[in-house]
C-alpha atoms as a PDB file:
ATOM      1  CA  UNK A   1      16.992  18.433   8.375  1.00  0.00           C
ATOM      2  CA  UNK A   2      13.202  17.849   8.934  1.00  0.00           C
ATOM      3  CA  UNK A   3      10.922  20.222   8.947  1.00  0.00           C
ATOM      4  CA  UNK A   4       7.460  19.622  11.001  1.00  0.00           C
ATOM      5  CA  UNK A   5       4.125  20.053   9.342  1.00  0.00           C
ATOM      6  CA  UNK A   6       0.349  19.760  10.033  1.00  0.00           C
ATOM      7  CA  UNK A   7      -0.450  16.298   8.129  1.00  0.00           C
ATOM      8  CA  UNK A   8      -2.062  18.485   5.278  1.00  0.00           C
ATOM      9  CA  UNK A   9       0.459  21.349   4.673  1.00  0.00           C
ATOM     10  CA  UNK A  10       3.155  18.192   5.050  1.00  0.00           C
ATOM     11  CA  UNK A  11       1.578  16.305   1.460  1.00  0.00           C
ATOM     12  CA  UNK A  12       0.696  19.240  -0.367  1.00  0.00           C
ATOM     13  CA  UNK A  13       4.766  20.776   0.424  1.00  0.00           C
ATOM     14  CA  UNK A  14       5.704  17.661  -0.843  1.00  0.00           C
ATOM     15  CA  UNK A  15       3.643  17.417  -3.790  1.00  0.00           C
ATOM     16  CA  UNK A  16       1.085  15.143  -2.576  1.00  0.00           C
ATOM     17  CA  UNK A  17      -1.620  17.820  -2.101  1.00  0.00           C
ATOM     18  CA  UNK A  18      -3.873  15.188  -4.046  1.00  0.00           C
ATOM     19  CA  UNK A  19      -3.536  12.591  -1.746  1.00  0.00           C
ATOM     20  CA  UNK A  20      -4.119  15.811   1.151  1.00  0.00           C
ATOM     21  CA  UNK A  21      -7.856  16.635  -0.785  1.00  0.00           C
ATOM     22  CA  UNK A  22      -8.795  12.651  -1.090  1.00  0.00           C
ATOM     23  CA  UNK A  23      -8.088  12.412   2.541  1.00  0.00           C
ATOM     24  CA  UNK A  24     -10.306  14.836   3.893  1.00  0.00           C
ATOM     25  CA  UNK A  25     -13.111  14.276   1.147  1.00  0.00           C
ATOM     26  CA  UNK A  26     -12.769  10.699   2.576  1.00  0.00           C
ATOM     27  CA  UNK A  27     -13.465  11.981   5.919  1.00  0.00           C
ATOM     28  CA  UNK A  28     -10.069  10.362   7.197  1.00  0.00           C
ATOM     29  CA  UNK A  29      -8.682  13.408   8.562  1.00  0.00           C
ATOM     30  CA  UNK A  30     -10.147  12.767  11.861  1.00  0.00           C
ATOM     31  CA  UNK A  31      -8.746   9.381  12.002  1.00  0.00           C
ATOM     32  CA  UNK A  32      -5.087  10.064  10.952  1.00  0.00           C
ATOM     33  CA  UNK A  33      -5.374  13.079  14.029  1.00  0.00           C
ATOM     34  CA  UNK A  34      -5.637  10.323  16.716  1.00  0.00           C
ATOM     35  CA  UNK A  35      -1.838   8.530  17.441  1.00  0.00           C
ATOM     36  CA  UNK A  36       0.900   8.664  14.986  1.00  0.00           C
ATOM     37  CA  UNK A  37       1.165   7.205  11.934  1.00  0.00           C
ATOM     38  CA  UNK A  38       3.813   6.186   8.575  1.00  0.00           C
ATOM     39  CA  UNK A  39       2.093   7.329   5.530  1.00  0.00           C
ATOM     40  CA  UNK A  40       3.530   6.023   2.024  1.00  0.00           C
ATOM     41  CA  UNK A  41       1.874   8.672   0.448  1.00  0.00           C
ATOM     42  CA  UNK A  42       1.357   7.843  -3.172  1.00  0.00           C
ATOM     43  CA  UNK A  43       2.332  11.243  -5.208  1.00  0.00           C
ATOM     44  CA  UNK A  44      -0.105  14.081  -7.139  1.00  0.00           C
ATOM     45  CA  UNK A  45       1.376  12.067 -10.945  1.00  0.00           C
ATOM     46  CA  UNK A  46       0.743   8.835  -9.463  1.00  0.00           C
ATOM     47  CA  UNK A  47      -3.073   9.785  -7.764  1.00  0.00           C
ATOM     48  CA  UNK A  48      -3.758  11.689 -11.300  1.00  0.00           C
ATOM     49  CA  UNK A  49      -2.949   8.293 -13.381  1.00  0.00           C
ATOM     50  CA  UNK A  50      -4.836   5.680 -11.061  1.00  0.00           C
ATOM     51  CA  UNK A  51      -8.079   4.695 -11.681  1.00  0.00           C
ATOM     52  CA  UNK A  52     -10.350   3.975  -8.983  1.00  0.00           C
ATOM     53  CA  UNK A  53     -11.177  -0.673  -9.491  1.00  0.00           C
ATOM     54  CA  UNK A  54     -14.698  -1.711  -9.905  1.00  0.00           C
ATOM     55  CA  UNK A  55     -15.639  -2.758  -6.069  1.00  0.00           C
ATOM     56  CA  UNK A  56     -13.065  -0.475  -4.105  1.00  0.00           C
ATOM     57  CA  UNK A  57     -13.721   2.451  -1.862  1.00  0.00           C
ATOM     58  CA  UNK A  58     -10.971   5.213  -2.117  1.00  0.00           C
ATOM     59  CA  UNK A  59     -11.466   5.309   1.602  1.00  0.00           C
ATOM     60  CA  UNK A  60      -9.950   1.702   1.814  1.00  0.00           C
ATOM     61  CA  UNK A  61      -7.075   2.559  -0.546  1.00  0.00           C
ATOM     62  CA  UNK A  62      -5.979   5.670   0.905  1.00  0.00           C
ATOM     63  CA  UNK A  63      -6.089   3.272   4.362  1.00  0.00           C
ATOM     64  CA  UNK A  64      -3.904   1.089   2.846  1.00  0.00           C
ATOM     65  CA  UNK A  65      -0.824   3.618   2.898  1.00  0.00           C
ATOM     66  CA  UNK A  66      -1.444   4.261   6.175  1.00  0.00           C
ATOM     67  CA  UNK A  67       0.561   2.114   9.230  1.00  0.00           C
ATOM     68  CA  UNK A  68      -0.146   3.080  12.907  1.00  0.00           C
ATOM     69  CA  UNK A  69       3.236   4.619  14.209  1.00  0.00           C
ATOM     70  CA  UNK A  70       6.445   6.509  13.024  1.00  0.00           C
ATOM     71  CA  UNK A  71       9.007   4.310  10.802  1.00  0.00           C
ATOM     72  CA  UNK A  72      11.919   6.370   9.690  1.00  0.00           C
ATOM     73  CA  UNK A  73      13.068   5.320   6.209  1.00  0.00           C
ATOM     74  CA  UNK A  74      15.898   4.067   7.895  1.00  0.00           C
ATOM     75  CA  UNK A  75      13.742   1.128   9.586  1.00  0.00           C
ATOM     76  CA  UNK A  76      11.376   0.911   6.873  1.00  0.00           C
ATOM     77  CA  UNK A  77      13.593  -2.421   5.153  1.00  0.00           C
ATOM     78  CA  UNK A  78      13.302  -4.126   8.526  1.00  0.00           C
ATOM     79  CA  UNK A  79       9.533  -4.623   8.157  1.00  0.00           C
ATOM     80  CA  UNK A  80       8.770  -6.790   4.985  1.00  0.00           C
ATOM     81  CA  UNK A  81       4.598  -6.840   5.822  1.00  0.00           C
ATOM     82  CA  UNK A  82       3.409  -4.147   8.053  1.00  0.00           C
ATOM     83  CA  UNK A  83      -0.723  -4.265   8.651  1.00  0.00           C
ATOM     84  CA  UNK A  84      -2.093  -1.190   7.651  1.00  0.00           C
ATOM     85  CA  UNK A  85      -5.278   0.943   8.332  1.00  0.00           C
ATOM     86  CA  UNK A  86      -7.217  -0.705   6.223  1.00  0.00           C
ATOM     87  CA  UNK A  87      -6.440  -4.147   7.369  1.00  0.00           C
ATOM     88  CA  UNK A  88      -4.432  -5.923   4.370  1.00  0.00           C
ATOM     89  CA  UNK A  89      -0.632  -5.728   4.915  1.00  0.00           C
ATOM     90  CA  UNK A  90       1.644  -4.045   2.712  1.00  0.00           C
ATOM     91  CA  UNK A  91       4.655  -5.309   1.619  1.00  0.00           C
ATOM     92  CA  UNK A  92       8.495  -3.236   1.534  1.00  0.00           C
ATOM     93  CA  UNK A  93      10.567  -4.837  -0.720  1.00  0.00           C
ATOM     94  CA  UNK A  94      14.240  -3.357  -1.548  1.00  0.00           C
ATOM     95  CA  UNK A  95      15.457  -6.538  -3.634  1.00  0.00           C
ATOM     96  CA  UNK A  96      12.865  -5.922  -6.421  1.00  0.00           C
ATOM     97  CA  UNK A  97      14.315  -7.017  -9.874  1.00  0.00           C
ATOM     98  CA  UNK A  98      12.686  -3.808 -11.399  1.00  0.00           C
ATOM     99  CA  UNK A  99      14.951  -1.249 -10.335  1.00  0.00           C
ATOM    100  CA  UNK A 100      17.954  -2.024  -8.154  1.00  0.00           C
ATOM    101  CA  UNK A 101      18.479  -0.108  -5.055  1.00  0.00           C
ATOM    102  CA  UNK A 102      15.204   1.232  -5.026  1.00  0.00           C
ATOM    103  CA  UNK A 103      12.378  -0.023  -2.272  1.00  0.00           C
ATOM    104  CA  UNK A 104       8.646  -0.566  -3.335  1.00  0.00           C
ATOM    105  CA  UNK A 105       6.063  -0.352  -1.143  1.00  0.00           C
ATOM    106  CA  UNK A 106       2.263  -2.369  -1.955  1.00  0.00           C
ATOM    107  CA  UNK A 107       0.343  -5.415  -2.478  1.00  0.00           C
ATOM    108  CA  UNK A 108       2.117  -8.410  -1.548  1.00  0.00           C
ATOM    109  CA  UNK A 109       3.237 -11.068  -4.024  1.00  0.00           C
ATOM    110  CA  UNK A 110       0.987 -13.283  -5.373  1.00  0.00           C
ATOM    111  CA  UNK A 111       1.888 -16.961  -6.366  1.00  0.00           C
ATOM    112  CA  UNK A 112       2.034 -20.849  -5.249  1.00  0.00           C
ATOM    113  CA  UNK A 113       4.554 -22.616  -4.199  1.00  0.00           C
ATOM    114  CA  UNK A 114       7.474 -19.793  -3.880  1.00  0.00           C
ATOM    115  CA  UNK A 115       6.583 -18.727  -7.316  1.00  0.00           C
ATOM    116  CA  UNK A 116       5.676 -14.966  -5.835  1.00  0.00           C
ATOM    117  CA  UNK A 117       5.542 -12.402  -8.140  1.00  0.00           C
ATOM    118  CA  UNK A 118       7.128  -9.289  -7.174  1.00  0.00           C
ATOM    119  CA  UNK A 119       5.695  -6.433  -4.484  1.00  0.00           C
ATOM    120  CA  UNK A 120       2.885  -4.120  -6.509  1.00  0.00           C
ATOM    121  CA  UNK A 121       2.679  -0.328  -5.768  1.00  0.00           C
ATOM    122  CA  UNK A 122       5.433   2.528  -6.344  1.00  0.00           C
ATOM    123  CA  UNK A 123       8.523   2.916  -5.005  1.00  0.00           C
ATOM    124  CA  UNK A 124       9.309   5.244  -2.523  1.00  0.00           C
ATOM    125  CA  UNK A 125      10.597   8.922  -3.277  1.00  0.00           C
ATOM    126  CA  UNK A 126      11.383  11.563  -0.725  1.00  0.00           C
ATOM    127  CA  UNK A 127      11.479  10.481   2.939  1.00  0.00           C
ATOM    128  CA  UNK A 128      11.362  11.069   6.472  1.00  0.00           C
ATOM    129  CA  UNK A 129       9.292  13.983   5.941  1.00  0.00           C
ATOM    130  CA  UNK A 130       7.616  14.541   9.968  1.00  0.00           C
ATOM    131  CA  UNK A 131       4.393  16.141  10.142  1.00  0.00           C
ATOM    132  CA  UNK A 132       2.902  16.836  13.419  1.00  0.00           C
ATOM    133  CA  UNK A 133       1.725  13.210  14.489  1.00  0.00           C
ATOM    134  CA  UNK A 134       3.631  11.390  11.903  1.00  0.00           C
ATOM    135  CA  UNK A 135       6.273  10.265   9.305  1.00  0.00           C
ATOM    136  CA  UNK A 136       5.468  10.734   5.265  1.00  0.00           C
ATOM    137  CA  UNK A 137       7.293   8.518   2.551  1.00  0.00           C
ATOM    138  CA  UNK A 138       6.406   9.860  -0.776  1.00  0.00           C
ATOM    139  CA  UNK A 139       6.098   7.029  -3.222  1.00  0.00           C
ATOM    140  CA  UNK A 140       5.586   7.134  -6.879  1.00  0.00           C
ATOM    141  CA  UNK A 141       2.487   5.000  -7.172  1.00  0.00           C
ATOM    142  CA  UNK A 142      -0.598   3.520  -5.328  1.00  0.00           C
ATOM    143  CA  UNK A 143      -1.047   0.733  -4.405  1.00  0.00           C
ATOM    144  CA  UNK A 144      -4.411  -1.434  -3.909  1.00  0.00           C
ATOM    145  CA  UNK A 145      -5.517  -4.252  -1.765  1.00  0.00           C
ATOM    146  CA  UNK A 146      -6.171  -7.575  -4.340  1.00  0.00           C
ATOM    147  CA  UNK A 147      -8.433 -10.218  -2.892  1.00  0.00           C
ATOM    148  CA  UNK A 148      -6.509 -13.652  -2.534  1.00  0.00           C
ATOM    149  CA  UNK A 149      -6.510 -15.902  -5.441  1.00  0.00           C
ATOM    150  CA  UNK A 150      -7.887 -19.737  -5.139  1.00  0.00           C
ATOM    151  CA  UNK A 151      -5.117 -22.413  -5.564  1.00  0.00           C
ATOM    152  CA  UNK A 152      -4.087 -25.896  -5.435  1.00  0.00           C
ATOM    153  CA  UNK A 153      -3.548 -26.908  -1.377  1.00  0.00           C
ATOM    154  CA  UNK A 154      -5.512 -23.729  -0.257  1.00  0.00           C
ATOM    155  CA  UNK A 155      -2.541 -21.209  -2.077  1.00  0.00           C
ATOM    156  CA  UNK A 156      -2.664 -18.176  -4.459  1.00  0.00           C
ATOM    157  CA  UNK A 157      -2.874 -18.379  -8.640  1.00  0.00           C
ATOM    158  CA  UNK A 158      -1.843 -15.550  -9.814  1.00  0.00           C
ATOM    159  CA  UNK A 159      -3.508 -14.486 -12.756  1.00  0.00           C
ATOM    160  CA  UNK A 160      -6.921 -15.883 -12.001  1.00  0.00           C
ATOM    161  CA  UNK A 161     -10.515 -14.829 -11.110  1.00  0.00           C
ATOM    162  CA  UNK A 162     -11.216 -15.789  -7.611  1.00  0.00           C
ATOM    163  CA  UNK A 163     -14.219 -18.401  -7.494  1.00  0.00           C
ATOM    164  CA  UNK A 164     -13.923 -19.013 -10.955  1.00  0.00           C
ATOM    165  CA  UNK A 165     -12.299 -22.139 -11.266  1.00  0.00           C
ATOM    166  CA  UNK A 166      -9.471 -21.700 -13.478  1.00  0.00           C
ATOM    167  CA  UNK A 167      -6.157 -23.134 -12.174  1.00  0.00           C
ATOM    168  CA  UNK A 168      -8.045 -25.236  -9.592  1.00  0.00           C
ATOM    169  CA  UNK A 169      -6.816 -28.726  -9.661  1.00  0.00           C
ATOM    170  CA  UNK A 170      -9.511 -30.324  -7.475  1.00  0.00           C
ATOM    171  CA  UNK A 171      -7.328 -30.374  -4.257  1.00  0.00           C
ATOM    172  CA  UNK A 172      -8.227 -27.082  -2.892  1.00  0.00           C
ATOM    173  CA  UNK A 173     -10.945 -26.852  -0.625  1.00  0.00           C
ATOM    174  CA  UNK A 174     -11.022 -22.840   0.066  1.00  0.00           C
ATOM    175  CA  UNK A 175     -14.002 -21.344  -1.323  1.00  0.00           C
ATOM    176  CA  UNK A 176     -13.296 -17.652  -1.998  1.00  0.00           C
ATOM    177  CA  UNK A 177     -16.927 -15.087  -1.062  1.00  0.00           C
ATOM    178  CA  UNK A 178     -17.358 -11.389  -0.922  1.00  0.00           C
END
């Protein structure tokens, strides 16, 4: 059984009332109001252990949980990159290797050559939790946008500083800029 919630009273019932306060300190209220949205919203244990990266607006992060209309948990597996609010796409993965039968939600793999990583966020909690314009996953981590690493025949090296060089074999020819 569902229950129906303003967007606000919906995170902080579900013990995401941190997410709830960065939202509208963010000014993102207004935005979330207009349509209807998913929200994989990262929970009050895993917004009290992240730390903010150098170069990142919490804006942009908390945009990054956000997808533009409803997808039940039930769907969720069916979309492996969904483009979010802030304009990166997040990745669903339920074949991680880190806990079986679990899905993660976050940054897409990283790596060349089929040599991804796995997904990099939290893995999703409590479900299918409707607030007034919407559908709220809680998931036990946050997840942030990386920028795309430099590699050999214009692919990703995981590991690496963009622009700086390292695990460049001379046969790239993107150039990665702020």
């Amino acid at each position: 059984m569902t229950h129906e919630y303003k967007q606000e009273e919906a995170c902080k019932a579900n013990g995401c009332a941190a997410l709830a306060a960065a939202v509208a300190s963010e000014g993102l209220t207004a935005a979330l109001s207009e349509g209807s949205f998913t929200v994989f919203a990262p929970n009050d244990a895993a917004m009290a252990a992240y730390s903010l990266p150098e170069g990142k607006a919490l804006g942009d992060i908390l945009k990054y949980h956000c997808i533009k209309g409803k997808i039940m948990s039930k769907h969720v597996t069916n979309f492996p990159l969904i483009m979010t609010l802030e304009g990166n796409k997040i990745a669903i993965d339920s074949k991680t290797f880190k806990t079986e039968g679990k899905i993660e939600v976050g940054m897409p793999p990283q790596g060349t050559q089929g040599l991804a990583g796995r997904v990099d966020g939290g893995f999703i909690g409590a479900v299918d939790i409707e607030f007034d314009n919407g559908i709220i996953h809680v998931i036990d981590g946050v997840a942030t946008p990386k920028p795309p690493l430099i590699g050999q025949n214009g692919g990703y090296v995981a590991g690496t500083v963009p622009g700086s060089g390292e695990g460049r074999t001379g046969l790239d020819t993107k150039v990665y800029t702020k």
